[in-house]
Protein backbone atom coordinates (compact mmCIF):
# COMPACT_ATOMS: atom_id res chain seq x y z
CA UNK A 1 -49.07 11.00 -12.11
CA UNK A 2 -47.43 8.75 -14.77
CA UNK A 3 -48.43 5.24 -14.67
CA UNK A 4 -45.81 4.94 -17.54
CA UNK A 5 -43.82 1.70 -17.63
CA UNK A 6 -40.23 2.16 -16.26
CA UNK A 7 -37.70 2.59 -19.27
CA UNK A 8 -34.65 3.02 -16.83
CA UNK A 9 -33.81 1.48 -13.70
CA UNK A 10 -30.52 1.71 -11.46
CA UNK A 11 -30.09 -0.43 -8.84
CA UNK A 12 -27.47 0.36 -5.70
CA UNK A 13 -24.94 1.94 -7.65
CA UNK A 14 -22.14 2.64 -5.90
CA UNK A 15 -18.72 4.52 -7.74
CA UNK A 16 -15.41 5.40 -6.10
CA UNK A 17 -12.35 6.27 -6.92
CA UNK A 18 -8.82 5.48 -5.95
CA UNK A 19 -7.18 8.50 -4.26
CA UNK A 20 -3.80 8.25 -2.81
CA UNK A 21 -3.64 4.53 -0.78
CA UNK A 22 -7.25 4.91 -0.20
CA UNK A 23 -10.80 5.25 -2.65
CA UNK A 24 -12.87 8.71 -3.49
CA UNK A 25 -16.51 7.24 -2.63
CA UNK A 26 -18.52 9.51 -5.04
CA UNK A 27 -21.99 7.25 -4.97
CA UNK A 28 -22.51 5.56 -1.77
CA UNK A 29 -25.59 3.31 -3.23
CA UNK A 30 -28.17 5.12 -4.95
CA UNK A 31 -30.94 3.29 -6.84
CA UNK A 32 -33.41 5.20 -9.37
CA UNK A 33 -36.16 4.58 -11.68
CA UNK A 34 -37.16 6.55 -14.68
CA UNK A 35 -40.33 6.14 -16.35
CA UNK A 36 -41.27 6.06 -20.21
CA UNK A 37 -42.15 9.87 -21.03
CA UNK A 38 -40.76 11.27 -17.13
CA UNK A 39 -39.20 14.58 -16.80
CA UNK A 40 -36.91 14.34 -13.54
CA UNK A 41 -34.48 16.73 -12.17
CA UNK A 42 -31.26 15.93 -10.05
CA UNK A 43 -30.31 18.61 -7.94
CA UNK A 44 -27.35 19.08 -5.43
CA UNK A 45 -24.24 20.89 -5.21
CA UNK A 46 -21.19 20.58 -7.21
CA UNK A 47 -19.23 17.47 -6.01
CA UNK A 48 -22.92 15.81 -4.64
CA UNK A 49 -22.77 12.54 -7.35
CA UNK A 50 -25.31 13.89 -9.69
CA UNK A 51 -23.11 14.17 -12.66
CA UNK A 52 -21.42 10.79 -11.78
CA UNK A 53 -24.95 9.26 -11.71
CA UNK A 54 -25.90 10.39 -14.99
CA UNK A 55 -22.81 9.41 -16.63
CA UNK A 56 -23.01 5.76 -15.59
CA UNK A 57 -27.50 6.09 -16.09
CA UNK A 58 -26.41 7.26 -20.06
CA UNK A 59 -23.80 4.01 -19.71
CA UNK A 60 -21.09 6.83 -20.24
CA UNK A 61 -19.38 5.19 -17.13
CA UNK A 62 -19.61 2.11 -15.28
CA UNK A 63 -20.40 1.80 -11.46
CA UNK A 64 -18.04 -0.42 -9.24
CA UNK A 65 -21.20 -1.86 -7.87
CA UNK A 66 -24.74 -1.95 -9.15
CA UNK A 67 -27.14 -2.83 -11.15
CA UNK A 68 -28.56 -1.11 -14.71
CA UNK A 69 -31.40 -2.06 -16.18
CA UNK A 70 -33.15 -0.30 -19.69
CA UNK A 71 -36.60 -2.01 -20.76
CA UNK A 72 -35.82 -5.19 -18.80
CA UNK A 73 -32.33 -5.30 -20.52
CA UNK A 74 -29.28 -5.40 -18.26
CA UNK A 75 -26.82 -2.90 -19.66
CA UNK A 76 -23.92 -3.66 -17.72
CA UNK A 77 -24.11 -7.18 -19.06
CA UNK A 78 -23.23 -5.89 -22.53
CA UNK A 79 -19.46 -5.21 -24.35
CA UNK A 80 -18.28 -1.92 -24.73
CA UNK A 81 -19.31 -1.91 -28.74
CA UNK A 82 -22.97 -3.51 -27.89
CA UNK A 83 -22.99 -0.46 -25.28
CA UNK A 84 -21.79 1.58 -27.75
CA UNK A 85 -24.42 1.23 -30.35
CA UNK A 86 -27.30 0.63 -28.33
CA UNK A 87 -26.39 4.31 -26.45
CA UNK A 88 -26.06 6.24 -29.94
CA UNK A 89 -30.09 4.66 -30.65
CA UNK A 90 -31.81 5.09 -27.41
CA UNK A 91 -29.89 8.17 -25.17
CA UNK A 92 -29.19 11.60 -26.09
CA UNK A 93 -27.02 13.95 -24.20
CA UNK A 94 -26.44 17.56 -23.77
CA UNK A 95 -23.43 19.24 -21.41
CA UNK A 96 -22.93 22.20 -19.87
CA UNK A 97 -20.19 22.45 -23.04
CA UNK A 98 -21.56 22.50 -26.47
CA UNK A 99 -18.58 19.79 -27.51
CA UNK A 100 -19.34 20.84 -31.06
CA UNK A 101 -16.23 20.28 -33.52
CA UNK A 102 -15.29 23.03 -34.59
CA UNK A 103 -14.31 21.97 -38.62
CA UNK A 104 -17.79 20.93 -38.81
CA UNK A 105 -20.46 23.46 -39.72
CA UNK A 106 -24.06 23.20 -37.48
CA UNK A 107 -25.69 20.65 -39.71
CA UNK A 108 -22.36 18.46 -40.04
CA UNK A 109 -22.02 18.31 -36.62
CA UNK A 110 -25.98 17.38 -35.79
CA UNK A 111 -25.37 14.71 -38.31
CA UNK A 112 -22.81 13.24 -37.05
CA UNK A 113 -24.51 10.72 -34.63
CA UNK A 114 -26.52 9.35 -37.64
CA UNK A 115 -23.30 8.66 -39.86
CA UNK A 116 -21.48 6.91 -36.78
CA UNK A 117 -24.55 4.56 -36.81
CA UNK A 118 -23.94 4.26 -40.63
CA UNK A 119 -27.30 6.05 -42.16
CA UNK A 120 -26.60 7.55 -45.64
CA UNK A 121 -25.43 11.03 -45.89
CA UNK A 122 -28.27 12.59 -47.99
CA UNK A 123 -30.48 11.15 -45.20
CA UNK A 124 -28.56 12.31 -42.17
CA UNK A 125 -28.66 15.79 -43.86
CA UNK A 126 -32.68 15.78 -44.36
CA UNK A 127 -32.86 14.88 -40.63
CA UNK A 128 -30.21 17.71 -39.33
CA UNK A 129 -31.45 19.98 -41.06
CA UNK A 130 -35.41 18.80 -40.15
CA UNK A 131 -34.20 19.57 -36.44
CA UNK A 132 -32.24 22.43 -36.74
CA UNK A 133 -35.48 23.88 -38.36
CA UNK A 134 -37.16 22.97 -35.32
CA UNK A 135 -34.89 24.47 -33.43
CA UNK A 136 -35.11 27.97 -34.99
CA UNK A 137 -31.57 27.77 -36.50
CA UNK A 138 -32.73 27.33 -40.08
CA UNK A 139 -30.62 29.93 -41.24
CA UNK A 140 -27.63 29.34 -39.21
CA UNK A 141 -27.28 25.54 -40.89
CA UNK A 142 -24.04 26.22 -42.86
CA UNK A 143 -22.31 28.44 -39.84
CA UNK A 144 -19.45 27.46 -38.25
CA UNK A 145 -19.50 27.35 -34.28
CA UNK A 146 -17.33 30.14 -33.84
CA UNK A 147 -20.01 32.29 -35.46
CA UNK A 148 -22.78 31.18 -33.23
CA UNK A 149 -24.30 33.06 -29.48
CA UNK A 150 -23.92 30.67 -26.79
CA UNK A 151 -27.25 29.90 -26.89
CA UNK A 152 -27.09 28.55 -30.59
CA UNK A 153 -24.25 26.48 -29.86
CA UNK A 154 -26.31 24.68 -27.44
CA UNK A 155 -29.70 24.72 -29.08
CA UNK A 156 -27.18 22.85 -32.02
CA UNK A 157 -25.82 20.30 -29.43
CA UNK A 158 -29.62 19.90 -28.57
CA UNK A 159 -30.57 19.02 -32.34
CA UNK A 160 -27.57 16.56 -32.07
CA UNK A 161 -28.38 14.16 -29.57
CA UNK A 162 -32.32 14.45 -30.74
CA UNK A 163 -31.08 13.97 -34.33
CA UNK A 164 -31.40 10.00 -33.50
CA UNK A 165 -34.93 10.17 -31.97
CA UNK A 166 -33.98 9.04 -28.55
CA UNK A 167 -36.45 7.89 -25.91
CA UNK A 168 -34.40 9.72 -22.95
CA UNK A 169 -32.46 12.86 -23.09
CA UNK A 170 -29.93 13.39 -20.04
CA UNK A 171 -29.09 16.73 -19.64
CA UNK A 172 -25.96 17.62 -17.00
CA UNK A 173 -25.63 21.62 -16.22
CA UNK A 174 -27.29 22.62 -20.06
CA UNK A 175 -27.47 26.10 -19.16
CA UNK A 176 -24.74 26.38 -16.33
CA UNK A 177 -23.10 28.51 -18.73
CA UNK A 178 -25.52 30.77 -20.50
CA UNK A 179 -27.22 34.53 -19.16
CA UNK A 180 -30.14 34.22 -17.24
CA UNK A 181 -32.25 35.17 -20.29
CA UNK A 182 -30.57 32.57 -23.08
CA UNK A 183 -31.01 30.16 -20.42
CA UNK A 184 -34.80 30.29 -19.91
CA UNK A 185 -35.21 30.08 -23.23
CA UNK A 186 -33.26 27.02 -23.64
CA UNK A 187 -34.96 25.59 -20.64
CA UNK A 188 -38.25 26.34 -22.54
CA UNK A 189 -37.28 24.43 -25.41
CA UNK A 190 -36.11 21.06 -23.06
CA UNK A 191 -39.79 20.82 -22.22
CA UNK A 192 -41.12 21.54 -25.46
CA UNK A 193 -38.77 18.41 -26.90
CA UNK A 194 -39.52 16.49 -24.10
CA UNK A 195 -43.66 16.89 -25.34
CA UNK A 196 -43.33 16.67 -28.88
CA UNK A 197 -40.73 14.25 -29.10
CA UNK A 198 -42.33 11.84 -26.01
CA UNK A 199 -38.92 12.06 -24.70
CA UNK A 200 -37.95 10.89 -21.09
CA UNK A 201 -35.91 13.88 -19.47
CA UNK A 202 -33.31 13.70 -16.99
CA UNK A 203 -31.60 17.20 -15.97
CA UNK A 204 -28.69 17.27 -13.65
CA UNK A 205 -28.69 21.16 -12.24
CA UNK A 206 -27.40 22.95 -9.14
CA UNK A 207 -30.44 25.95 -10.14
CA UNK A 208 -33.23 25.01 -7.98
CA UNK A 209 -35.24 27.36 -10.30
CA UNK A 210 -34.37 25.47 -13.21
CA UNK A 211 -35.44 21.99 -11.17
CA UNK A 212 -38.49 22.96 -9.31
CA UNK A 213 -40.29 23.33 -12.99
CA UNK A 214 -40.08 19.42 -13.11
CA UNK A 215 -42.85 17.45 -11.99
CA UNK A 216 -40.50 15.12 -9.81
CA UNK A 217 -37.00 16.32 -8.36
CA UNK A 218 -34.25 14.65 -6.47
CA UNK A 219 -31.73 16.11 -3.96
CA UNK A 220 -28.51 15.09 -3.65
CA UNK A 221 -25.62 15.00 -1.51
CA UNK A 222 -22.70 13.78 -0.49
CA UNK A 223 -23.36 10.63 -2.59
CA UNK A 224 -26.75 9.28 -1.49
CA UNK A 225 -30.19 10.79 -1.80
CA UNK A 226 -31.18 13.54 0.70
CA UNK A 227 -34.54 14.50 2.23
C-alpha cells in the first residue's frame, strides 16, 4: 500500500476532436491520481484514450475539459513557456520511438534536456554520461544512433528523460517495438529506475504481461475507465 502523498491528480478530463461537422470524443471524463513513488500501468487497446491521457497527464496536450493538478499546483493555469519549463524539471518521457536525433551522438542527445534548461555543458556531460553508465552503455557514449540495437536506442532515450532527475516518468508503448527478449530487459530496467531513482511510473501498454507486473493497473476503453 502507498500512503504516499498524491504528486499528480487529473480531474474529469475530457478531449475530443473535430471530425468532419461533428467532434472525435477520445476521453469521455476520466479522473486519476498518482501518488509520490507509484508505479501504475494503463492498459487498453489501441484507440482506448490511454495515450491521449498521458499526453495531456505529462502537459504534452491540453484537455477540452478538466482539471490538472501537480503538488497542489494547477497546471492548466500556467502559459505555454511556464508549462514548458516546469515539464523539462519534473516529467520524463519515453515512446514507443526512440526520437533520438540522429547528428547527435548518445551522450549529446541525453544531454540535451539539461542544455534546453540552460545547465553548463561540462556539467550536462558529467550527468549523461553518469546515466548512460548506469544504463550499461558506457562504451557506446560517442556512437551515433544508427550504430545502436533497438534496445540501446531506447535504454539512451531512457537516460534522456532521467538525465533531469524527474519525480515521474510516463512511459507510452516503451517496448511496443522491441523482441520479446530486448523488451524484458528494458522492462527490468523501468523498475529498477523507478527504485533507485524514487521515481513515480506511469506505463501506457496494450501487453497485459508487461502491466500485470505493476502493483496497480487500469483498463481502458473506449474513453472512460473499464471494470
Amino acid at each position: 500500500m502507498n500512503d504516499n502523498p498524491v504528486f499528480l491528480r487529473a480531474v474529469d478530463i475530457h478531449k475530443s476532436y473535430a471530425q468532419g461537422a461533428g467532434q472525435l470524443e477520445i476521453l469521455r471524463g476520466v479522473s486519476l491520481e498518482i501518488k509520490q513513488g507509484e508505479a501504475l500501468a494503463i492498459l487498453g487497446s489501441s484507440g482506448a484514450g490511454k495515450s491521449t491521457l498521458l499526453q495531456i497527464m505529462g502537459t504534452l496536450d491540453r484537455p477540452n475539459r478538466g482539471e490538472l493538478f501537480c503538488e497542489g499546483r494547477d497546471l492548466l493555469a500556467m502559459g505555454d513557456e511556464e508549462l514548458s519549463r516546469f515539464r523539462n524539471s519534473e516529467m520524463g518521457f519515453v515512446f514507443q520511438f526512440h526520437h533520438l536525433l540522429g547528428e547527435f551522438s548518445a551522450v549529446e542527445n541525453v544531454m540535451i534536456p539539461c542544455r534546453v534548461a540552460g545547465e553548463p555543458l561540462r556539467a550536462a556531460r558529467e550527468k549523461a554520461l553518469h546515466l548512460l553508465e548506469f544504463m550499461g552503455l558506457a562504451d557506446r557514449a560517442e556512437h551515433y544512433p544508427s550504430q545502436l540495437s533497438g534496445g540501446e536506442l531506447q535504454r539512451v532515450a531512457i537516460a534522456r528523460a532521467l538525465v533531469r532527475h524527474p519525480k515521474i516518468l510516463f512511459a507510452d508503448e516503451p517496448t511496443g517495438n522491441l523482441d520479446s527478449a530486448t523488451s524484458a530487459k528494458i522492462q527490468d530496467l523501468f523498475f529498477r529506475l523507478k527504485e533507485d531513482m524514487k521515481l513515480a511510473l506511469v506505463v501506457v501498454t496494450h501487453d497485459l504481461a508487461f502491466a500485470t507486473r505493476f502493483p496497480k493497473v487500469y483498463r481502458m476503453k473506449d474513453g472512460l475507465w473499464h471494470s
